[in-house]
C-alpha atoms as a PDB file:
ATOM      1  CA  UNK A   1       0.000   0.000   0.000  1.00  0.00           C
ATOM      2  CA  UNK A   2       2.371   2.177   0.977  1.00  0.00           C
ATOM      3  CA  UNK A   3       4.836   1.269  -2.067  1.00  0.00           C
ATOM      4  CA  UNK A   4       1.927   1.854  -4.723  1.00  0.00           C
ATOM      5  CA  UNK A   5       1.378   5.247  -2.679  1.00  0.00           C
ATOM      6  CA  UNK A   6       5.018   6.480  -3.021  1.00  0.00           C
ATOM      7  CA  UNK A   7       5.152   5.385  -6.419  1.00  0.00           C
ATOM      8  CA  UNK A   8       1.548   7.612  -7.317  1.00  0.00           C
ATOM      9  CA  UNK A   9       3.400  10.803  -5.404  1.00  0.00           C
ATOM     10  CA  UNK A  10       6.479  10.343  -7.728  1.00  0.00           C
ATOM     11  CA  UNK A  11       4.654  10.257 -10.622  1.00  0.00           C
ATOM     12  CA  UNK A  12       2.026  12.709 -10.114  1.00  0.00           C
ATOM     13  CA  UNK A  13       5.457  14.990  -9.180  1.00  0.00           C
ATOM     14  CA  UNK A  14       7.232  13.557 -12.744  1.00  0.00           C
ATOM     15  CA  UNK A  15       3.937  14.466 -14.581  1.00  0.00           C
ATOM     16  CA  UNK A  16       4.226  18.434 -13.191  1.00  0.00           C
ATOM     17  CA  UNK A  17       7.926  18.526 -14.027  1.00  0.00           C
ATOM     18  CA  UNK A  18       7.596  17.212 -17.047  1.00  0.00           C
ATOM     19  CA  UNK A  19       4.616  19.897 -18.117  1.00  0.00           C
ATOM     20  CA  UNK A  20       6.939  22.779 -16.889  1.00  0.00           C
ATOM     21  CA  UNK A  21       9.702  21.492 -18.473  1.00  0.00           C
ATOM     22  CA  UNK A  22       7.434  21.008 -21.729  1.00  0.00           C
ATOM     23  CA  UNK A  23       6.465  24.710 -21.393  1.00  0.00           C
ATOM     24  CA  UNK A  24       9.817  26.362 -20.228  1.00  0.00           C
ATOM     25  CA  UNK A  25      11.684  24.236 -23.459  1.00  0.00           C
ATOM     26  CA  UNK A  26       8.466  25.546 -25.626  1.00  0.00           C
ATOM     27  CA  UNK A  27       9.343  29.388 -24.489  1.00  0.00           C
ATOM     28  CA  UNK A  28      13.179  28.892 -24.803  1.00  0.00           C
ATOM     29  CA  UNK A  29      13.251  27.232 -28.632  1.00  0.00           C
ATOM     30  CA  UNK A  30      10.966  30.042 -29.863  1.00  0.00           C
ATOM     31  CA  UNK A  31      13.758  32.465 -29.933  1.00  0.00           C
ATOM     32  CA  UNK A  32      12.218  35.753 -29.260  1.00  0.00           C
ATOM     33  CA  UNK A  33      14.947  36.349 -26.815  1.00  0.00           C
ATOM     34  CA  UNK A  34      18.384  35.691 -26.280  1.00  0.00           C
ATOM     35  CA  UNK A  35      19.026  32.707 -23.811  1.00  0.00           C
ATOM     36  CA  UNK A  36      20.880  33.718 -20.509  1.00  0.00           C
ATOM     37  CA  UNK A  37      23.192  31.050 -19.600  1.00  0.00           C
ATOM     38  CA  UNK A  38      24.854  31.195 -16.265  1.00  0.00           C
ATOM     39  CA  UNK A  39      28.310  29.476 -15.926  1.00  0.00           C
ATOM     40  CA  UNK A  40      28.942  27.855 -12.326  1.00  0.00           C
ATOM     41  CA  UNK A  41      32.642  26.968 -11.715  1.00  0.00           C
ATOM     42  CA  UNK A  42      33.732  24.414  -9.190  1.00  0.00           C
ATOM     43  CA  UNK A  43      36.826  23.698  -7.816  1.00  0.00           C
ATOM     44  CA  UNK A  44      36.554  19.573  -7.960  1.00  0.00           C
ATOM     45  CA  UNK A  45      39.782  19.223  -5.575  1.00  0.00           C
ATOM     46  CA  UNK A  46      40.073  22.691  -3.453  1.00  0.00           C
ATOM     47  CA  UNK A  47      43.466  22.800  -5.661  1.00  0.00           C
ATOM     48  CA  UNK A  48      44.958  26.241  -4.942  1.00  0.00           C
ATOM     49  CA  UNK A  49      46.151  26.085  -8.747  1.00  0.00           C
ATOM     50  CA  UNK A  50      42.401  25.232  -9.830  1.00  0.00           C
ATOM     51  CA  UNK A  51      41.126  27.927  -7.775  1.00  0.00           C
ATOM     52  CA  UNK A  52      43.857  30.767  -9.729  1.00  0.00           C
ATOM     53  CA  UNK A  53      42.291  29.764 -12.831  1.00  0.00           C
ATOM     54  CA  UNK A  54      38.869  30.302 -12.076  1.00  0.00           C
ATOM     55  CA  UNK A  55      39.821  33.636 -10.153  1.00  0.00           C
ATOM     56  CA  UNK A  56      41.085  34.439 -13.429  1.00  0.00           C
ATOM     57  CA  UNK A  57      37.783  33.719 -15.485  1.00  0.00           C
ATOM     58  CA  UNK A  58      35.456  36.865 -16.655  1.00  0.00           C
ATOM     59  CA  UNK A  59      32.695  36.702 -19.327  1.00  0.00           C
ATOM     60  CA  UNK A  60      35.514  36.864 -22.048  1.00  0.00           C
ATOM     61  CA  UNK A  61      36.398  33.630 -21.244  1.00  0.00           C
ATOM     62  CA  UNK A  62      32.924  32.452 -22.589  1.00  0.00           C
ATOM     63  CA  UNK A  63      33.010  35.056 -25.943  1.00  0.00           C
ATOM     64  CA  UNK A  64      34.215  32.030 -28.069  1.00  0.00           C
ATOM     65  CA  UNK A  65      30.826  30.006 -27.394  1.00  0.00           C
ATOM     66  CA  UNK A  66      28.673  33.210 -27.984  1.00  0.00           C
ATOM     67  CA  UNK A  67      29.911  34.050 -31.023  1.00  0.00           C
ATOM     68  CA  UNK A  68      29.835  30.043 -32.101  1.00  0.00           C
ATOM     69  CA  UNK A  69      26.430  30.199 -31.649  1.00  0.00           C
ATOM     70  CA  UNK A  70      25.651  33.852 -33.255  1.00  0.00           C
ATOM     71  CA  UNK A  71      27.351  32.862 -36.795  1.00  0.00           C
ATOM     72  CA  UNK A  72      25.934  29.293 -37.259  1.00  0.00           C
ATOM     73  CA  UNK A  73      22.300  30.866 -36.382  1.00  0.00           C
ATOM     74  CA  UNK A  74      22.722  33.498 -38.749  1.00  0.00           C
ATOM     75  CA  UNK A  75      23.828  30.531 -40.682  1.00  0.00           C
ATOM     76  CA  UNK A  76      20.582  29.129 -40.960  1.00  0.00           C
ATOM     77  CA  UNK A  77      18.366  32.601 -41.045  1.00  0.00           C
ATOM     78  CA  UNK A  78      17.200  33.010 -37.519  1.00  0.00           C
ATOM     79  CA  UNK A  79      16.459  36.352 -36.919  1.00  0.00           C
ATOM     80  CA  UNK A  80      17.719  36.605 -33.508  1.00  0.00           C
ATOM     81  CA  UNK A  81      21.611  38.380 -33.735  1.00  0.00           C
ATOM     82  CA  UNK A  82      22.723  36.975 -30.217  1.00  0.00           C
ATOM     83  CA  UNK A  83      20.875  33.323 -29.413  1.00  0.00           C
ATOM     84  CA  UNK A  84      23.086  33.148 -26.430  1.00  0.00           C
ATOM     85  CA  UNK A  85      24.433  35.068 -23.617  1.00  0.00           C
ATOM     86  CA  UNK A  86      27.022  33.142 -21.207  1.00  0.00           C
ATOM     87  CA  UNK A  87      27.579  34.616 -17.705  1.00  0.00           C
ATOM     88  CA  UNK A  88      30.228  33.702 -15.154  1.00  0.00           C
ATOM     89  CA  UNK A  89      28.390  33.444 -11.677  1.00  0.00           C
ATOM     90  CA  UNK A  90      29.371  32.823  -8.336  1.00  0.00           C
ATOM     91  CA  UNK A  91      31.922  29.539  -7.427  1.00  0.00           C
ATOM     92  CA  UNK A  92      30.063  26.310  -5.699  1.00  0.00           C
ATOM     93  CA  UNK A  93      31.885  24.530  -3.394  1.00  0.00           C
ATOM     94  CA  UNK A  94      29.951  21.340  -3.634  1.00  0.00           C
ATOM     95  CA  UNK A  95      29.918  18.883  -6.367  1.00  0.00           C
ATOM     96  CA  UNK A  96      26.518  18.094  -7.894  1.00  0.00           C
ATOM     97  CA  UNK A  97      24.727  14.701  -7.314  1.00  0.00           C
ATOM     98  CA  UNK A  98      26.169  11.917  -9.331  1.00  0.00           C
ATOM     99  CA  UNK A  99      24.017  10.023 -11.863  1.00  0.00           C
ATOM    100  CA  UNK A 100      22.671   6.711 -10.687  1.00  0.00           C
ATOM    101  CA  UNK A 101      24.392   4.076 -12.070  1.00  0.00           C
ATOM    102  CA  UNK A 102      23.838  -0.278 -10.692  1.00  0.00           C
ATOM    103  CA  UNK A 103      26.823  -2.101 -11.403  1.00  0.00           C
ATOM    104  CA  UNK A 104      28.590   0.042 -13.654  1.00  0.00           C
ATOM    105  CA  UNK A 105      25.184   0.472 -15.893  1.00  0.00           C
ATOM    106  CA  UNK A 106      22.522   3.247 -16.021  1.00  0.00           C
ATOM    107  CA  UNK A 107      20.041   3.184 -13.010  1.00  0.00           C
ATOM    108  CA  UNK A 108      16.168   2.175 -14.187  1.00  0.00           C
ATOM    109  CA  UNK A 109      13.725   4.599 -14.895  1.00  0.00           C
ATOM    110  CA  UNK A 110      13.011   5.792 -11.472  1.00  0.00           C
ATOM    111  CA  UNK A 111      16.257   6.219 -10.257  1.00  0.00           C
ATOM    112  CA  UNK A 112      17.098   8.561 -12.885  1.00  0.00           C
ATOM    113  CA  UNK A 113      13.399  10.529 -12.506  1.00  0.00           C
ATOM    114  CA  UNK A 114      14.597  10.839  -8.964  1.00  0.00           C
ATOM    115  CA  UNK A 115      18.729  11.884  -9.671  1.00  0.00           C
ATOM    116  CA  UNK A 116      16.977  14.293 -12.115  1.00  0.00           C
ATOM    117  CA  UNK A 117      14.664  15.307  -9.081  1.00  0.00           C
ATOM    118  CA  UNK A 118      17.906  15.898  -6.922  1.00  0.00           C
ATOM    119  CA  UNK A 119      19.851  17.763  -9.401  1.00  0.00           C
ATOM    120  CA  UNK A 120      17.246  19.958 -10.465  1.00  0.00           C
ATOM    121  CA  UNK A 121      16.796  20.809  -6.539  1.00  0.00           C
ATOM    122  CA  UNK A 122      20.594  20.956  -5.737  1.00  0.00           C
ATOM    123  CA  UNK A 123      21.146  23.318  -8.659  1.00  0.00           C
ATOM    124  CA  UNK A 124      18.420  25.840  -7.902  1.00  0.00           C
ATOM    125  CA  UNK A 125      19.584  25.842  -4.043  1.00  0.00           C
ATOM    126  CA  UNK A 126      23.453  26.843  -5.286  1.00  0.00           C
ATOM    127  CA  UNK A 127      21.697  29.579  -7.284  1.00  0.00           C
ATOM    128  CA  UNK A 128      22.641  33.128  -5.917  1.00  0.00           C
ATOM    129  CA  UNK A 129      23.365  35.001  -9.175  1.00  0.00           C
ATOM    130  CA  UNK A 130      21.782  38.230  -9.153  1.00  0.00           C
ATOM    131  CA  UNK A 131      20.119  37.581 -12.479  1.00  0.00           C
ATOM    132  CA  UNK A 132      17.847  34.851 -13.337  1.00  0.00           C
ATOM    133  CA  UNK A 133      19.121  32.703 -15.821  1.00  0.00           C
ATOM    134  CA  UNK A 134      17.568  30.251 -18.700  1.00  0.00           C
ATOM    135  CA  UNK A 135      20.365  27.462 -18.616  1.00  0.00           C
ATOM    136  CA  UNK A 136      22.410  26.855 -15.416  1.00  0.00           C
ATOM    137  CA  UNK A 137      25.726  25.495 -16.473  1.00  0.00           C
ATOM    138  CA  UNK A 138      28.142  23.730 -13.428  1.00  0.00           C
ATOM    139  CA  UNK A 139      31.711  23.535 -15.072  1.00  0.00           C
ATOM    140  CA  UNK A 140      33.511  21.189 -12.645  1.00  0.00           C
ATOM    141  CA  UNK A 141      37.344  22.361 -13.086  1.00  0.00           C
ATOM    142  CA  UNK A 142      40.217  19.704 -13.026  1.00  0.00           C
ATOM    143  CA  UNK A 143      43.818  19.817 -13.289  1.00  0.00           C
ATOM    144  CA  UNK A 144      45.315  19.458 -16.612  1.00  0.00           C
ATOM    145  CA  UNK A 145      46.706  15.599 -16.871  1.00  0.00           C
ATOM    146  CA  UNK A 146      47.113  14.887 -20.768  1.00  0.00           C
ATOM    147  CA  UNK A 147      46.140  11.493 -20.064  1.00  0.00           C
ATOM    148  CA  UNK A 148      43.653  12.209 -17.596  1.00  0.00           C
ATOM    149  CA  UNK A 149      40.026  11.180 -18.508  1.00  0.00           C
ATOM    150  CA  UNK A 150      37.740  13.363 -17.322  1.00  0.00           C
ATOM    151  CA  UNK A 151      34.244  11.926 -16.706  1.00  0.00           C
ATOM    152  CA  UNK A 152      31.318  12.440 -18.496  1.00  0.00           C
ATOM    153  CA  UNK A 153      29.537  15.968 -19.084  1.00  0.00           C
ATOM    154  CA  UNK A 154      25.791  16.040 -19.381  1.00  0.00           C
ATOM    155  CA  UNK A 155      23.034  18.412 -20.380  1.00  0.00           C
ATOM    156  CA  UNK A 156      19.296  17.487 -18.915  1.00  0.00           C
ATOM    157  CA  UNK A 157      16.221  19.186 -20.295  1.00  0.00           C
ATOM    158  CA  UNK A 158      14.331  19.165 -16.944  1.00  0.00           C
ATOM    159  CA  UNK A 159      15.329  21.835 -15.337  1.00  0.00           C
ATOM    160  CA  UNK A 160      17.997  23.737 -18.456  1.00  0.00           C
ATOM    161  CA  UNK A 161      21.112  22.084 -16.246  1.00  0.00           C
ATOM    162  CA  UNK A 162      24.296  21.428 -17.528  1.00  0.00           C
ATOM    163  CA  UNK A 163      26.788  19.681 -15.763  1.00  0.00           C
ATOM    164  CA  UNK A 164      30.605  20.013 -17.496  1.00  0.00           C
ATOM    165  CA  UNK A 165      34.260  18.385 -16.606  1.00  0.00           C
ATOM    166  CA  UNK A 166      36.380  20.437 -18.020  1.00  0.00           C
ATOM    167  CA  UNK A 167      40.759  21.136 -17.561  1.00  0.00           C
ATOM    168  CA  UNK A 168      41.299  24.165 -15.728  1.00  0.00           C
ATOM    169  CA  UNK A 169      44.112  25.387 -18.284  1.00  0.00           C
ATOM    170  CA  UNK A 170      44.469  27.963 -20.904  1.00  0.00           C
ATOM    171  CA  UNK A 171      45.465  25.240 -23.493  1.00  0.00           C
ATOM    172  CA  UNK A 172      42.352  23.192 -23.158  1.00  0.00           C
ATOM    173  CA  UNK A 173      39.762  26.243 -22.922  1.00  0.00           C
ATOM    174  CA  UNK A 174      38.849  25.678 -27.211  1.00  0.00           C
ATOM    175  CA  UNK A 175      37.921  21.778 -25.592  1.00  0.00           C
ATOM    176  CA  UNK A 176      36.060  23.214 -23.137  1.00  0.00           C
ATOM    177  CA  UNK A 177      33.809  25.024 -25.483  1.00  0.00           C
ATOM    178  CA  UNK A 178      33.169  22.286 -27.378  1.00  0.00           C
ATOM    179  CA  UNK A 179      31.780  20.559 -24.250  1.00  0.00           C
ATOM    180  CA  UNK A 180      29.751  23.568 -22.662  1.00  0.00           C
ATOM    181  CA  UNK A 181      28.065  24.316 -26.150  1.00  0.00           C
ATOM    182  CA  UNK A 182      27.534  20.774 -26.548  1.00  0.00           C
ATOM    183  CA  UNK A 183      25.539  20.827 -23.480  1.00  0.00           C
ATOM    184  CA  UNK A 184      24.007  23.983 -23.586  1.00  0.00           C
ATOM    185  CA  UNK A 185      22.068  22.482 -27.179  1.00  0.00           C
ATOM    186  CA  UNK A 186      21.345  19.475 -24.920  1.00  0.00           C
ATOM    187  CA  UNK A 187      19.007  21.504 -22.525  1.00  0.00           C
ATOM    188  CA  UNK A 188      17.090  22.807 -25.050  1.00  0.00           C
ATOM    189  CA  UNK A 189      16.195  19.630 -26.981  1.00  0.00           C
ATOM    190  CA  UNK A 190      19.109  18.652 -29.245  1.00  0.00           C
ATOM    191  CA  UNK A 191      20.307  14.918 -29.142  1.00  0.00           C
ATOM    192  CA  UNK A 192      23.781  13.185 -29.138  1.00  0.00           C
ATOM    193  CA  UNK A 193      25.042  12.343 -32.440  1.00  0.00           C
ATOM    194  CA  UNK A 194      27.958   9.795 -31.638  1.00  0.00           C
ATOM    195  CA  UNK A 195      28.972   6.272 -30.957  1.00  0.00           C
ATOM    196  CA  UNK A 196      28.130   5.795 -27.276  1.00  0.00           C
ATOM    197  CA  UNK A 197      30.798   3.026 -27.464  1.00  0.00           C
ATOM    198  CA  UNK A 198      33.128   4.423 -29.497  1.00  0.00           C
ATOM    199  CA  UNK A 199      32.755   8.250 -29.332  1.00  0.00           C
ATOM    200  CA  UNK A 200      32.902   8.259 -33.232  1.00  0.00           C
ATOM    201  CA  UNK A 201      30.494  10.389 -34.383  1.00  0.00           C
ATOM    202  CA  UNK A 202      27.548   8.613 -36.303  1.00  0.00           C
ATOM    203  CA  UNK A 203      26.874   9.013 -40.094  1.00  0.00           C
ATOM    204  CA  UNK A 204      25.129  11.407 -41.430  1.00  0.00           C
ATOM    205  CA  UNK A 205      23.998  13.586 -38.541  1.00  0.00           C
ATOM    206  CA  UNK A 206      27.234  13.618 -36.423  1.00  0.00           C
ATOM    207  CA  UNK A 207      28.898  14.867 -39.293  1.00  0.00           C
ATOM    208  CA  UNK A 208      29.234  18.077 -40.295  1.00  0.00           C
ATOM    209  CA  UNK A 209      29.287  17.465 -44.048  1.00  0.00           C
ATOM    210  CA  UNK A 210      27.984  14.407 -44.632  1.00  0.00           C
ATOM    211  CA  UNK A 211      28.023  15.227 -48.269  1.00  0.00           C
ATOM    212  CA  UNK A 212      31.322  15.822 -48.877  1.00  0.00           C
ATOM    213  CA  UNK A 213      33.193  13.630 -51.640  1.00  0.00           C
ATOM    214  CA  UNK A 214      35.103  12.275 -50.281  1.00  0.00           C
ATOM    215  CA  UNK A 215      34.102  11.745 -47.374  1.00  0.00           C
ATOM    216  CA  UNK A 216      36.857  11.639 -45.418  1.00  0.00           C
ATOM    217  CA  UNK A 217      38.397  14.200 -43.515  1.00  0.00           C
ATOM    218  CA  UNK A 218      35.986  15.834 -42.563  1.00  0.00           C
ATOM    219  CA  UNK A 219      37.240  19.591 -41.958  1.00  0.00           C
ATOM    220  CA  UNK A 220      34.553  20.365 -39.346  1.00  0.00           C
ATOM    221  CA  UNK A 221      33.250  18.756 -36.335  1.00  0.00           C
ATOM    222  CA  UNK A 222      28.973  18.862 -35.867  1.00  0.00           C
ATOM    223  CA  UNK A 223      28.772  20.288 -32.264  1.00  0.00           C
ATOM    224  CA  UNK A 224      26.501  17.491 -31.076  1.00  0.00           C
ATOM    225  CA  UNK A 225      28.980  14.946 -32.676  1.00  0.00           C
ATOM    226  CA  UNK A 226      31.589  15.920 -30.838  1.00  0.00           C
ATOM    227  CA  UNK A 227      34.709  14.907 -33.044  1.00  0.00           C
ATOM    228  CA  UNK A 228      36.053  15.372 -36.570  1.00  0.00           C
ATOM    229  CA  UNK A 229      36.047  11.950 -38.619  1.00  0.00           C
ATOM    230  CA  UNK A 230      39.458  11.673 -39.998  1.00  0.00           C
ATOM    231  CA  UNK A 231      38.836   8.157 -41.239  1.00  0.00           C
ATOM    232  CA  UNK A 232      36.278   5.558 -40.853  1.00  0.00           C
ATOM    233  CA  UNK A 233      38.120   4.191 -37.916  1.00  0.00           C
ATOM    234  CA  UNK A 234      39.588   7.531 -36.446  1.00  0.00           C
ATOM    235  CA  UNK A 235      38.272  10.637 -35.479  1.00  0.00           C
ATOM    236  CA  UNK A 236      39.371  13.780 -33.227  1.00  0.00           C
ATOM    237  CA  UNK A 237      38.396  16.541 -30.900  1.00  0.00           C
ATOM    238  CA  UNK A 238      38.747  19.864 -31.915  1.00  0.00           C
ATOM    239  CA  UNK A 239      40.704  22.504 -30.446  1.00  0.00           C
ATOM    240  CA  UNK A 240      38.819  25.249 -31.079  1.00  0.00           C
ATOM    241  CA  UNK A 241      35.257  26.205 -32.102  1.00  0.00           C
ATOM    242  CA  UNK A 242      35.977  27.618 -35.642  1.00  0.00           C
ATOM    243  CA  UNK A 243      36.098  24.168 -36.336  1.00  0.00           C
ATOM    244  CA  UNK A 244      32.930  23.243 -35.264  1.00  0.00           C
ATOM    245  CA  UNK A 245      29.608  23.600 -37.073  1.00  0.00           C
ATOM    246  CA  UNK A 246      25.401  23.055 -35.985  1.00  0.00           C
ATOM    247  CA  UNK A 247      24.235  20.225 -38.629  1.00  0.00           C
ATOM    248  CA  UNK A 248      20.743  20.377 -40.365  1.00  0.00           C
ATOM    249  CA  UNK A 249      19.555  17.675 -37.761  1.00  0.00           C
ATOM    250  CA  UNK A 250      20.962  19.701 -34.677  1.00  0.00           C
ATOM    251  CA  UNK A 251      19.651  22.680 -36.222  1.00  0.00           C
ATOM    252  CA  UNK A 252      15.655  21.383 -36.387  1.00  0.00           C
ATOM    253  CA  UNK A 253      16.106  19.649 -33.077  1.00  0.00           C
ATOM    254  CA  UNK A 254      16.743  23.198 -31.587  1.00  0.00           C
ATOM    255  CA  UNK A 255      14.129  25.215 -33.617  1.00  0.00           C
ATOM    256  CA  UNK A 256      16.322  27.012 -36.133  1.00  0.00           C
ATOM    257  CA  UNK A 257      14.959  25.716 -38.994  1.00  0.00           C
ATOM    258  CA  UNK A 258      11.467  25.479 -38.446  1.00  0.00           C
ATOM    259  CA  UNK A 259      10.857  29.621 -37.687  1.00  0.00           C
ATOM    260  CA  UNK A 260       9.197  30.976 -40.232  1.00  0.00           C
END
């Protein structure tokens, strides 16, 4: 009795977060205004180096992405001259709930509706910013190891929350952009395009021309693929985002193609 009861609560509570976040995604993809986008940095290991860099971080740091996003909307017609606007906000100090996982695999279904529950709560409690942003992104800073692997970023819907690893080093910030406009498009509808296995991007949406002849290279990497295909067998990360381009299926996912 009791089990059915919790279970009814949790959904009736997934059915009102799912209409706001139907109606909040709705607003955000019609692009009558520019999105405000509010960049969290945390310092993952109280490093005093880490915590230099992000001292060091202003808005500028974050041009790059806005401008990304201004020329490949213009790219495709939409009106709107600035889609984006990324802010740096206040430090967190705490890391962000970690994604259910049951022996090394995904939780089920209602262990992620609850993470997703948690996160959404945890980020709006960490949310002093002055202003009151569309997309809350948490870049979680670590020190640059060039054969460190960082864990996996993530960009939820519910809620416009982006969760980023990142390297806290000059060197690596063109990477970084890659990842935070990756999941910035996530929040707002768009879909991975790449090998979850493999991280090869997946032919022909997670490349950027999938026309070309030949095919390979590729010279640009589609944002939501995340590489450039060199080969059938190899691909790479870019280093910066003049390399990187929205494809037509990124594009519709996000609303730029359907405006009239």
């Amino acid at each position: 009795m009791w089990k059915k009861l919790r279970i009814g609560i949790l959904v009736f509570i997934l059915f009102l977060v799912a209409a706001d976040t139907y109606m909040t995604k709705y607003r955000a993809v019609s692009w009558d205004d520019t999105l405000w986008v509010a960049i969290y940095p945390i310092n993952v290991d109280n490093d005093p180096k880490i915590e230099k860099y992000i001292s060091s971080l202003s808005n500028r740091n974050f041009a790059t992405i806005e401008s990304f996003f201004a020329d490949e909307a213009e790219s495709y017609g939409l009106p709107l001259k600035k889609p984006f606007q990324l802010m740096i906000a206040h430090t967190v100090d705490e890391l962000p709930p970690a994604p259910p996982t049951n022996n090394g695999e995904p939780g089920n279904v209602f262990q992620i509706a609850w993470w997703s529950l948690k996160l959404r709560y945890w980020a709006n409690s960490r949310d002093e910013s002055d202003f009151s942003p569309h997309i809350k992104v948490f870049v979680i800073y670590h020190s640059y190891e060039k054969e460190q692997q960082l864990e996996h970023s993530l960009g939820m819907e519910k809620g416009m929350i982006g969760v980023v690893h990142a390297y806290a080093h000059r060197e690596m910030e063109g990477k970084n952009g890659l990842v935070i406009a990756h999941e910035i498009l996530h929040t707002i509808g768009a879909s991975d395009k790449y090998d979850l296995a493999t991280g090869d991007p997946i032919f022909p949406d997670g490349f950027a021309e999938p026309d070309k002849n030949p095919r390979y290279p590729q010279r640009y990497t589609e944002v939501m693929g995340g590489r450039t295909p060199l080969t059938e067998a190899r691909s790479v990360m870019p280093r910066h985002l003049s390399r990187v381009r929205v494809g037509a299926k990124t594009a519709a996912e996000i609303n730029w193609t359907s405006l009239p």
